[in-house]
PDB file of N, CA and C in Angstrom:
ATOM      1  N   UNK A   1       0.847  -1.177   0.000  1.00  0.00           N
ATOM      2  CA  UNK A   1       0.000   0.000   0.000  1.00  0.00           C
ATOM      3  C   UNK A   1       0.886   1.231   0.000  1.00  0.00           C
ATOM      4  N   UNK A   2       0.771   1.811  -0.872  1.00  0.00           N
ATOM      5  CA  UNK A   2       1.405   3.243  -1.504  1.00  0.00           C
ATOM      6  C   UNK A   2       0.916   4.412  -0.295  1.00  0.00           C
ATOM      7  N   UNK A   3       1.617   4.849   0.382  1.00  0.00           N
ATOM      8  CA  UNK A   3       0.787   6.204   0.889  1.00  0.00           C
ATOM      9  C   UNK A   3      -0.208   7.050   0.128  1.00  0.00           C
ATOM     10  N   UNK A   4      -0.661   8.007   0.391  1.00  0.00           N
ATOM     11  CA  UNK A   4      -1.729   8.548  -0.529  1.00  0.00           C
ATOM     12  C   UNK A   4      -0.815  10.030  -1.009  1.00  0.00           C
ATOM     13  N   UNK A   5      -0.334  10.217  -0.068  1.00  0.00           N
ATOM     14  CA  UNK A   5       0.196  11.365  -0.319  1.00  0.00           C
ATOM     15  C   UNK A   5       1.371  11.514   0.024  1.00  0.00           C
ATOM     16  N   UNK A   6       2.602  12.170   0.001  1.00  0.00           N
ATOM     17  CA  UNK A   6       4.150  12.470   0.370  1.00  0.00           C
ATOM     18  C   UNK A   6       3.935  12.832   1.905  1.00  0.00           C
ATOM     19  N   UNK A   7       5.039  12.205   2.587  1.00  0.00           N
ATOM     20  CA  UNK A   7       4.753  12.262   3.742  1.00  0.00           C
ATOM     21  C   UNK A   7       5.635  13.735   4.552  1.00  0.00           C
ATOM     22  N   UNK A   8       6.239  14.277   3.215  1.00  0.00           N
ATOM     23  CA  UNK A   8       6.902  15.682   3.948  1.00  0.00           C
ATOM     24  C   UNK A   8       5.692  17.145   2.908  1.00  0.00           C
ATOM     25  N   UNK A   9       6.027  16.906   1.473  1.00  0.00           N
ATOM     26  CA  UNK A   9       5.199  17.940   1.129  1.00  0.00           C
ATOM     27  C   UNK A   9       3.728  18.101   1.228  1.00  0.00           C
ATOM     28  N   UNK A  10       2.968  16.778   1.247  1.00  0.00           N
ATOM     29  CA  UNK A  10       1.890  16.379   0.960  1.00  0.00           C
ATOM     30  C   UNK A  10       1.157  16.364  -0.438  1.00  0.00           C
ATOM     31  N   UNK A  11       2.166  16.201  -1.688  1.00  0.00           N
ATOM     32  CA  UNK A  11       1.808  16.162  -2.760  1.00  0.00           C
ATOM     33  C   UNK A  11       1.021  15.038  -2.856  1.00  0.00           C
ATOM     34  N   UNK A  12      -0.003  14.520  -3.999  1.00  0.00           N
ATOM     35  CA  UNK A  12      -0.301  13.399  -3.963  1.00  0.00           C
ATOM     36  C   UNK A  12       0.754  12.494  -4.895  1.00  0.00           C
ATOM     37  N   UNK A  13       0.943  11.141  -4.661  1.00  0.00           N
ATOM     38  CA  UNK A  13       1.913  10.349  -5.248  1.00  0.00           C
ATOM     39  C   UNK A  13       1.460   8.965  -5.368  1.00  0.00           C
ATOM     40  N   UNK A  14       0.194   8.607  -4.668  1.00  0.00           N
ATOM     41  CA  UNK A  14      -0.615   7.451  -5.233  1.00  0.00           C
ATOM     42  C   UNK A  14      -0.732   7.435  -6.874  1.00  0.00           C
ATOM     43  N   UNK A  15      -1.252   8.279  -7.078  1.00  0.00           N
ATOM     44  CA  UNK A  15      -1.935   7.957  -8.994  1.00  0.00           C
ATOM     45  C   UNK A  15      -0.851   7.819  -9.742  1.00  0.00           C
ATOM     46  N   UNK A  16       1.082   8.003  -9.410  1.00  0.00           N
ATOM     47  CA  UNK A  16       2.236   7.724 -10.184  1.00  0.00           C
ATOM     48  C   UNK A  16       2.476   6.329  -9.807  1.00  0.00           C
ATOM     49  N   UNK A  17       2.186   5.573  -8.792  1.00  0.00           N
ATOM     50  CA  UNK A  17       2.389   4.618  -8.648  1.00  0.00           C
ATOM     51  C   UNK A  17       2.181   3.436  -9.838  1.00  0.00           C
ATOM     52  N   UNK A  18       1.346   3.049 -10.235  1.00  0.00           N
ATOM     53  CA  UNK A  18       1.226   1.907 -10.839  1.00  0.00           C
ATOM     54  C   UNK A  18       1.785   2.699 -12.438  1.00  0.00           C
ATOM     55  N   UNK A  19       1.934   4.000 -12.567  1.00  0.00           N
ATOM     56  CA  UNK A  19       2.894   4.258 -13.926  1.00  0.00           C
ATOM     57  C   UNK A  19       4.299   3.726 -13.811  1.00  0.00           C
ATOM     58  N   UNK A  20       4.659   3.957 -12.433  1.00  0.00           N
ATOM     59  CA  UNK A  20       6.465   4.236 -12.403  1.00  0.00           C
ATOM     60  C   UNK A  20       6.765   2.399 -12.072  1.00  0.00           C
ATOM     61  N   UNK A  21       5.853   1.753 -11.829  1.00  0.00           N
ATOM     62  CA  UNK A  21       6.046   0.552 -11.319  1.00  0.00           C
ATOM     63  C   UNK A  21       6.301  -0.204 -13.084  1.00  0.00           C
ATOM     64  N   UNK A  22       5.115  -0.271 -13.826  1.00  0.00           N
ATOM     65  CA  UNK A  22       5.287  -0.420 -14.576  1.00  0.00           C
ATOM     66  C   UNK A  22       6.169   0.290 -15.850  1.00  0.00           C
ATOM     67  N   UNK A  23       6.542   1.026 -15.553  1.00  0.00           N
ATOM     68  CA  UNK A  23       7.930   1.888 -16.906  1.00  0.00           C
ATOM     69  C   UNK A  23       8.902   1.232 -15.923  1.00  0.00           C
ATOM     70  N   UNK A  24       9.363   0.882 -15.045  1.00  0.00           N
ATOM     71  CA  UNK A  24      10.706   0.320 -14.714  1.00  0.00           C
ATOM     72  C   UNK A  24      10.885  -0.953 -14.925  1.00  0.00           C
ATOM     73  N   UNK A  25       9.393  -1.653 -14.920  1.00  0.00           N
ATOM     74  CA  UNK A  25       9.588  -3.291 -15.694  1.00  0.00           C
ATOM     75  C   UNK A  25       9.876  -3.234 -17.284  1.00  0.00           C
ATOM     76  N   UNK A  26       9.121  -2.430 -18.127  1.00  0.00           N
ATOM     77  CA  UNK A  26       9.066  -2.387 -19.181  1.00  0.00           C
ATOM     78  C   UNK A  26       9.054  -1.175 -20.001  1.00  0.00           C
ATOM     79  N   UNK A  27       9.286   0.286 -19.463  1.00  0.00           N
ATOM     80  CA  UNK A  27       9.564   1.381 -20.176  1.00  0.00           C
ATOM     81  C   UNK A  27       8.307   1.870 -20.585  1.00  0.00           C
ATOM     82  N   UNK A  28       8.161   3.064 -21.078  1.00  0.00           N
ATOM     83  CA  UNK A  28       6.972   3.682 -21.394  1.00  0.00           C
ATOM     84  C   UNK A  28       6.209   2.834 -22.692  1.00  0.00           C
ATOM     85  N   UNK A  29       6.935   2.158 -23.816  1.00  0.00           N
ATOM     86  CA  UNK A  29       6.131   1.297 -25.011  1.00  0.00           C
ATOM     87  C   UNK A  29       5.162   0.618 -24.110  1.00  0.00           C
ATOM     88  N   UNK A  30       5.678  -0.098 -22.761  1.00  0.00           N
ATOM     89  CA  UNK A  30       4.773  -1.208 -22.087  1.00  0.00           C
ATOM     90  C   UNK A  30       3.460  -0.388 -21.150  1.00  0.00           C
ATOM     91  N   UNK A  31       3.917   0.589 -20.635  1.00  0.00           N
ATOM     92  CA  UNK A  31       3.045   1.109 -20.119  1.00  0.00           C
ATOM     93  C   UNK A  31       1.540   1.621 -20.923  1.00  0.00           C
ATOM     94  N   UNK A  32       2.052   2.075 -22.369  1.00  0.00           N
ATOM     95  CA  UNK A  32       1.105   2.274 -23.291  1.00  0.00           C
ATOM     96  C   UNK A  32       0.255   1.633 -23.766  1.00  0.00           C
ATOM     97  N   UNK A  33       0.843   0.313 -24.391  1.00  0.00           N
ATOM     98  CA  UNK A  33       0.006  -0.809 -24.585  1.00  0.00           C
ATOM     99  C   UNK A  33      -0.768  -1.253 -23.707  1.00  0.00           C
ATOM    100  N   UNK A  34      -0.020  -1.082 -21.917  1.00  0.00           N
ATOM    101  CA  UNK A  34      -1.368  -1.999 -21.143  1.00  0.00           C
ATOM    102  C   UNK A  34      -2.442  -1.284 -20.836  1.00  0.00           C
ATOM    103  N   UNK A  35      -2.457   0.113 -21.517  1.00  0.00           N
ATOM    104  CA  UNK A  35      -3.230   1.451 -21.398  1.00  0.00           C
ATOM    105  C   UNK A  35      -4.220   1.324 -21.952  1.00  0.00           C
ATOM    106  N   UNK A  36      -3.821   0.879 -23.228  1.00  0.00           N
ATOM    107  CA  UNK A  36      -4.764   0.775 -24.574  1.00  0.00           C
ATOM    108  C   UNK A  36      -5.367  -0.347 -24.284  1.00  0.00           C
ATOM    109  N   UNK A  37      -5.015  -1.239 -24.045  1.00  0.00           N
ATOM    110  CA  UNK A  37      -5.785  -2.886 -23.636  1.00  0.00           C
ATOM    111  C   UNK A  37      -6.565  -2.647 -22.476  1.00  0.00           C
ATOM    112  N   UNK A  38      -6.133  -2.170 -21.622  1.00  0.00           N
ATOM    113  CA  UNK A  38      -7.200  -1.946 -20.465  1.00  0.00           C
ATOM    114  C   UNK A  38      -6.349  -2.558 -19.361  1.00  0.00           C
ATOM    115  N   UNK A  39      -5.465  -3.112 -19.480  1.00  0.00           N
ATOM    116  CA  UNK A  39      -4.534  -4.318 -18.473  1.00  0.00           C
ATOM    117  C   UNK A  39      -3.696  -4.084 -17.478  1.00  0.00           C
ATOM    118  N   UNK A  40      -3.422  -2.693 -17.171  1.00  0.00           N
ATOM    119  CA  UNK A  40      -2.610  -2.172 -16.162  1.00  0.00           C
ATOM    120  C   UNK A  40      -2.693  -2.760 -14.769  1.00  0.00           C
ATOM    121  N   UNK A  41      -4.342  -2.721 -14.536  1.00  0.00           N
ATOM    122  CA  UNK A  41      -4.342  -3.198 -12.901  1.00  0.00           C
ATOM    123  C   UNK A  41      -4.025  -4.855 -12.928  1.00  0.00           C
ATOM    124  N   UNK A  42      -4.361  -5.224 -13.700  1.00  0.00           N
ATOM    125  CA  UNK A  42      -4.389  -6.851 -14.264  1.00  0.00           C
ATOM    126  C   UNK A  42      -2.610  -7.487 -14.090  1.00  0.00           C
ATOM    127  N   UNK A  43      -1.940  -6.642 -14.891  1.00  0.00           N
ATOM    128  CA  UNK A  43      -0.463  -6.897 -14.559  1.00  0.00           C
ATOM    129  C   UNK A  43       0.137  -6.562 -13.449  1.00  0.00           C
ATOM    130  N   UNK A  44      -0.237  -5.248 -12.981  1.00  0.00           N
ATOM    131  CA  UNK A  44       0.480  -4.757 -11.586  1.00  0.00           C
ATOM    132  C   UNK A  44       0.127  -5.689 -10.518  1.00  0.00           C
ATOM    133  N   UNK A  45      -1.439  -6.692 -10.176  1.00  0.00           N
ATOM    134  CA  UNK A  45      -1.584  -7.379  -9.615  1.00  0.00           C
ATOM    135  C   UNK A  45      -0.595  -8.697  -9.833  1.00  0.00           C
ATOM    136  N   UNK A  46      -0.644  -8.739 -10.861  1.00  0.00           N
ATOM    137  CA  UNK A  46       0.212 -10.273 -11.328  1.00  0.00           C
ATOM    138  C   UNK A  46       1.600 -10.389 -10.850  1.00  0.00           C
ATOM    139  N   UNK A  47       2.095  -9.237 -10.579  1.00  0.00           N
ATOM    140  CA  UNK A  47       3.542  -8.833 -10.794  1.00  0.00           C
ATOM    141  C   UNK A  47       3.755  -8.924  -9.129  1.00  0.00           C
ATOM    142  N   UNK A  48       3.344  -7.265  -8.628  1.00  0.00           N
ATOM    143  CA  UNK A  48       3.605  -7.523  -7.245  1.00  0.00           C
ATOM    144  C   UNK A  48       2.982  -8.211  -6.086  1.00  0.00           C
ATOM    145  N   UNK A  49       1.481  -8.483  -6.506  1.00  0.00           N
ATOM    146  CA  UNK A  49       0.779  -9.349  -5.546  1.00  0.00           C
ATOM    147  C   UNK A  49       1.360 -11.002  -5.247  1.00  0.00           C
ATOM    148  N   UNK A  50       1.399 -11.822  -6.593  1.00  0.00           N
ATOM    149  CA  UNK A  50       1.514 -12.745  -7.096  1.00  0.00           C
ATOM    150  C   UNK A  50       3.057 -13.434  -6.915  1.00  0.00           C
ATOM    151  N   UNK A  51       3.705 -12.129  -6.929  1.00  0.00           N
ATOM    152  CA  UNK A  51       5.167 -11.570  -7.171  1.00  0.00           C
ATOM    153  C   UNK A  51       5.511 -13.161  -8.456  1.00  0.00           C
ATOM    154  N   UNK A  52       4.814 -12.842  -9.394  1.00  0.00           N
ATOM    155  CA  UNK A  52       5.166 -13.742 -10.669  1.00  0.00           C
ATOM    156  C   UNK A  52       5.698 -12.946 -11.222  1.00  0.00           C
ATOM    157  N   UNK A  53       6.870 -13.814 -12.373  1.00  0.00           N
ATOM    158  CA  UNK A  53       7.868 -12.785 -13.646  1.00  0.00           C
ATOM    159  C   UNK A  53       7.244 -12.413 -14.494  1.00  0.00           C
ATOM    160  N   UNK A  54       7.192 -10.734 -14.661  1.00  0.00           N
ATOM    161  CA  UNK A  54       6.979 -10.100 -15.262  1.00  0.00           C
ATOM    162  C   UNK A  54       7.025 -10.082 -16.823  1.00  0.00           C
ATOM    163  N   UNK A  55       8.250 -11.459 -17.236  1.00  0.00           N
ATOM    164  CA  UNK A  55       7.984 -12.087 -18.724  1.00  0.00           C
ATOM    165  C   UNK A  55       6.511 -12.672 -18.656  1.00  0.00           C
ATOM    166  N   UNK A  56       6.498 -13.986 -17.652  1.00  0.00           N
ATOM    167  CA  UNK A  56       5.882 -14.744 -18.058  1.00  0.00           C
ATOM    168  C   UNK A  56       4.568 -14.009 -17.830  1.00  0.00           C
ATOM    169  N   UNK A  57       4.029 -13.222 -16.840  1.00  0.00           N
ATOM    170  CA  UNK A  57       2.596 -12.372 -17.046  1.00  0.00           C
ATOM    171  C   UNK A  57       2.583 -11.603 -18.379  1.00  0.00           C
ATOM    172  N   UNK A  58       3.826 -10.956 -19.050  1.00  0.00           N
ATOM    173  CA  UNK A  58       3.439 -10.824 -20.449  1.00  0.00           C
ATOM    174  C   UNK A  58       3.115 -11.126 -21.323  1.00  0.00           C
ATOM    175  N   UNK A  59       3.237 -12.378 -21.343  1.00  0.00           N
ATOM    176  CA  UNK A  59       2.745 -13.817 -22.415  1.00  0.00           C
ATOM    177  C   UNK A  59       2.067 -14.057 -22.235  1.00  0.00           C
ATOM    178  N   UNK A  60       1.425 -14.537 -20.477  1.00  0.00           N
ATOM    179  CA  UNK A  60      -0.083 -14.794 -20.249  1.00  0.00           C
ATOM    180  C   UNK A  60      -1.205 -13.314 -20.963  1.00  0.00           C
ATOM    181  N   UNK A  61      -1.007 -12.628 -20.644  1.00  0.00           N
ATOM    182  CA  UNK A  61      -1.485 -11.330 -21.302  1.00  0.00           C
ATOM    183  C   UNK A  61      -1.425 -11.541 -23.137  1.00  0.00           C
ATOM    184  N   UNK A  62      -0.337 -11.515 -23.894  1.00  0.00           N
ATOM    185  CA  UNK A  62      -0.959 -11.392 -25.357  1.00  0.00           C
ATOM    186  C   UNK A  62       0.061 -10.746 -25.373  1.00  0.00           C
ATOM    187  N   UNK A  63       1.125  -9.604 -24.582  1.00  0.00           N
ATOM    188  CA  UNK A  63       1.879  -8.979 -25.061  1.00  0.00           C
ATOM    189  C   UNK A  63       3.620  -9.422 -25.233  1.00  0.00           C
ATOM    190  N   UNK A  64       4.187  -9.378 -26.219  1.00  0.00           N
ATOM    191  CA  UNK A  64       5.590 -10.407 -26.277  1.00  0.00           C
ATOM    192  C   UNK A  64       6.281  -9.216 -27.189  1.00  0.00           C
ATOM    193  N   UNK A  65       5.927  -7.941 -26.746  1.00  0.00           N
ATOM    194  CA  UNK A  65       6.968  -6.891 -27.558  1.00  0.00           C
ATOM    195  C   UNK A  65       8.413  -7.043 -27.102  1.00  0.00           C
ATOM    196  N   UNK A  66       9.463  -6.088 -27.625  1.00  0.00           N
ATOM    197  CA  UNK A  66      10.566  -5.999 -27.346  1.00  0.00           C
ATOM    198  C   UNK A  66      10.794  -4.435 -26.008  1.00  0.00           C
ATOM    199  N   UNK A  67      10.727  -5.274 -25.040  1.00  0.00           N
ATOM    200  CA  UNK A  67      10.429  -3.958 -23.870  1.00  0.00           C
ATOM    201  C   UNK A  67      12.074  -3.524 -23.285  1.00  0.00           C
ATOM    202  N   UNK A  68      11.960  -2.257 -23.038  1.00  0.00           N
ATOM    203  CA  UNK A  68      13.646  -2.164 -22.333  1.00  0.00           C
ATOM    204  C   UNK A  68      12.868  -1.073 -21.098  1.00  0.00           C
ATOM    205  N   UNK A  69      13.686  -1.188 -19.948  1.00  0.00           N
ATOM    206  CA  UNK A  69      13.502  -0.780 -18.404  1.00  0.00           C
ATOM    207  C   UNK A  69      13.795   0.531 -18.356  1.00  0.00           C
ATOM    208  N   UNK A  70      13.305   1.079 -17.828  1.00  0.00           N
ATOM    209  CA  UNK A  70      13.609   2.589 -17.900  1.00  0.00           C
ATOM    210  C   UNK A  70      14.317   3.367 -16.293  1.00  0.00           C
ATOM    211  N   UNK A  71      15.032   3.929 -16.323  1.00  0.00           N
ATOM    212  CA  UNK A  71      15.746   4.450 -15.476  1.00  0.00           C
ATOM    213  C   UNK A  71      14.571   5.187 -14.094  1.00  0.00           C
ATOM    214  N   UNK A  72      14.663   5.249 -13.191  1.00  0.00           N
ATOM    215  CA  UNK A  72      14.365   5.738 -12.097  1.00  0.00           C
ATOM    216  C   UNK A  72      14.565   7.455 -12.803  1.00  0.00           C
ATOM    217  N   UNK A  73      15.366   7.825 -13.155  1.00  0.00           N
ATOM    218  CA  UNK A  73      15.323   9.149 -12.710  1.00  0.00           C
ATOM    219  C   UNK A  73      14.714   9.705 -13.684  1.00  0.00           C
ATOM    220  N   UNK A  74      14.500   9.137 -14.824  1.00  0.00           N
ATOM    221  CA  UNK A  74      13.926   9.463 -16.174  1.00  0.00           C
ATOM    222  C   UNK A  74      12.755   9.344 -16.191  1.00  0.00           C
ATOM    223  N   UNK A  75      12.108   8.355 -15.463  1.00  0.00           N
ATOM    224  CA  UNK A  75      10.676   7.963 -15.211  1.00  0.00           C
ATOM    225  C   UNK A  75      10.128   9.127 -14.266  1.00  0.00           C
ATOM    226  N   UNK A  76      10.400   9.423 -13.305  1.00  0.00           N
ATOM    227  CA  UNK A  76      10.352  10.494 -12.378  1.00  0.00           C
ATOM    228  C   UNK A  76      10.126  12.039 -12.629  1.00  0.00           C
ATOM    229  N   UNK A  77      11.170  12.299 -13.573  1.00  0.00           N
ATOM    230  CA  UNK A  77      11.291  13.438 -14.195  1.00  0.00           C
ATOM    231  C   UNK A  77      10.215  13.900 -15.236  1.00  0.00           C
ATOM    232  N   UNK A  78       9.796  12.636 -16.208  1.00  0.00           N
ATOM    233  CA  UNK A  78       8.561  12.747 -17.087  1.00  0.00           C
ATOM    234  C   UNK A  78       7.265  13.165 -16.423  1.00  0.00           C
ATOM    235  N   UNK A  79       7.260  12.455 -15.067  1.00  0.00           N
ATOM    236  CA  UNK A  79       6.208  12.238 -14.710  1.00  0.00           C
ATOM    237  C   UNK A  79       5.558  13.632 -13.734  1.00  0.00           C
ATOM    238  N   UNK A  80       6.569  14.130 -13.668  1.00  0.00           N
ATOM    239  CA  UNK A  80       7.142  16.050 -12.668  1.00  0.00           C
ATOM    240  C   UNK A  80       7.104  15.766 -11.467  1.00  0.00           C
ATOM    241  N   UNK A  81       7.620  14.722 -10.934  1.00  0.00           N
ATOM    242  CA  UNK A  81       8.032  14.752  -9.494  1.00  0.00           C
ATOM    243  C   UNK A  81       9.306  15.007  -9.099  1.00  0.00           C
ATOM    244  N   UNK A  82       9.968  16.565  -8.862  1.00  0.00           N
ATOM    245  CA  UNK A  82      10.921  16.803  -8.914  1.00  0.00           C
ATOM    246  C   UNK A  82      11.498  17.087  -7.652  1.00  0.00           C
ATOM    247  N   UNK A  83      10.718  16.536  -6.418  1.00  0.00           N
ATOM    248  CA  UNK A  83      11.376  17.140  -5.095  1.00  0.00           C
ATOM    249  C   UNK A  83      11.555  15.372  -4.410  1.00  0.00           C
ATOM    250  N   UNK A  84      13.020  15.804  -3.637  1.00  0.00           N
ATOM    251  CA  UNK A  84      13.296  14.597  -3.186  1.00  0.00           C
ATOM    252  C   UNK A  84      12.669  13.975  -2.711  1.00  0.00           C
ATOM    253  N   UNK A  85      11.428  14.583  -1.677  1.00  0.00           N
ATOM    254  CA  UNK A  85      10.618  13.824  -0.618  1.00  0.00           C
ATOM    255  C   UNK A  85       9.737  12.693  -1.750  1.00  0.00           C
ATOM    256  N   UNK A  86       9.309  13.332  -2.724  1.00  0.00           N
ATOM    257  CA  UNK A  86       8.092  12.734  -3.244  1.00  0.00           C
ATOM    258  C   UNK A  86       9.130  11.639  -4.066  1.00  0.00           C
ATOM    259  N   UNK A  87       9.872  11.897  -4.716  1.00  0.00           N
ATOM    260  CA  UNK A  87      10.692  11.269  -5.697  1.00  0.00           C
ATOM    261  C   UNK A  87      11.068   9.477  -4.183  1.00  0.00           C
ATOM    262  N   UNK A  88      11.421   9.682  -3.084  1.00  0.00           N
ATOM    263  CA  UNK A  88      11.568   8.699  -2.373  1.00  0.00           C
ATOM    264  C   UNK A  88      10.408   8.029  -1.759  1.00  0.00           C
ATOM    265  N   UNK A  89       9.089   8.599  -2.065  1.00  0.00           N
ATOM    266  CA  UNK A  89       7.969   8.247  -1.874  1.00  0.00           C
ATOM    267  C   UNK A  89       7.921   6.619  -2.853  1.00  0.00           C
ATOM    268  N   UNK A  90       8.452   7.068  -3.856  1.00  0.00           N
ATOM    269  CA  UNK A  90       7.832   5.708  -5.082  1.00  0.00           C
ATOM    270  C   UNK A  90       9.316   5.197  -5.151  1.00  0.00           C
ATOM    271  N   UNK A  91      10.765   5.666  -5.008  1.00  0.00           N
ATOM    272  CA  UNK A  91      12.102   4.499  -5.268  1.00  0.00           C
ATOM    273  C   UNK A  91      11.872   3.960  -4.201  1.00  0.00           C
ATOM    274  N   UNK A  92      11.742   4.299  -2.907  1.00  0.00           N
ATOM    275  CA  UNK A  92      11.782   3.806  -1.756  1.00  0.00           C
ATOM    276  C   UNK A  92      10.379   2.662  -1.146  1.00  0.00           C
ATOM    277  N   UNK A  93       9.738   2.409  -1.965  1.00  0.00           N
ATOM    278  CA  UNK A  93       8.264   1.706  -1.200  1.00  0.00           C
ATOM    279  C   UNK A  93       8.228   0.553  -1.073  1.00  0.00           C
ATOM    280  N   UNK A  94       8.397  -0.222  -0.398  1.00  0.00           N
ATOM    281  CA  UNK A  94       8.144  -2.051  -0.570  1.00  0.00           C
ATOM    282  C   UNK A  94       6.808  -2.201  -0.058  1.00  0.00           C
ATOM    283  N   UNK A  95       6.330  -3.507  -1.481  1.00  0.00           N
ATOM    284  CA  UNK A  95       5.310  -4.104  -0.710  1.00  0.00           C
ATOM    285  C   UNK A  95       5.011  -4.815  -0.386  1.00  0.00           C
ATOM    286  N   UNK A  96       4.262  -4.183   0.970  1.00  0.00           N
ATOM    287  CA  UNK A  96       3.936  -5.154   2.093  1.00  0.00           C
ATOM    288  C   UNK A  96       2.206  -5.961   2.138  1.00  0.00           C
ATOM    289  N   UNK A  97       1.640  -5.732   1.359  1.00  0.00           N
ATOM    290  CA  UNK A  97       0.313  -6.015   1.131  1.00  0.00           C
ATOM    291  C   UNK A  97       0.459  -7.225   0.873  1.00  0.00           C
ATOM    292  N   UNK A  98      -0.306  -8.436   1.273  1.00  0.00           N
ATOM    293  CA  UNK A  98      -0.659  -9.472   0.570  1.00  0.00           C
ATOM    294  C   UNK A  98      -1.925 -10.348   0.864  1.00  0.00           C
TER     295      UNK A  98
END
């Protein structure tokens, strides 16, 4: 469980979550496609709930593109979270949900 909000500025930083989770498995091409399909919550469950490989939920899914991982700081920066607190909100989160 993601906080809802930054725990120093109080920005919100829930709704980047399941973007930045997914562009670091598979880069923004992957994030798009599971956009367009509808499949985002579908994989993010598969992935960290399940904690199954993120290949093999791609195959179960339909998708077998050529995906490359995208950097933490690049993902971050797109997304305009530019202050440290919030930026350690989403590198820093483990989850503990199950």
């Amino acid at each position: 469980m993601i906080p809802i909000r930054c725990l120093s500025c109080g920005k919100p930083v829930s709704a980047y979550f399941d973007q930045y989770q997914i562009r670091k498995i598979g880069g923004k091409q992957l994030f798009e496609e599971l956009e367009d399909r509808d499949l985002t919550h579908k994989f993010i469950d598969q992935v960290t709930i399940n904690h199954e490989d993120a290949n093999k939920v791609l195959s179960d899914l339909g998708l077998r593109g050529n995906y490359s991982k995208e950097d933490s700081k690049d993902i971050l920066d797109d997304l305009g979270l530019t202050r440290y607190c919030c930026r350690r909100m989403l590198i820093s989160h483990v989850e503990t949900w199950e």
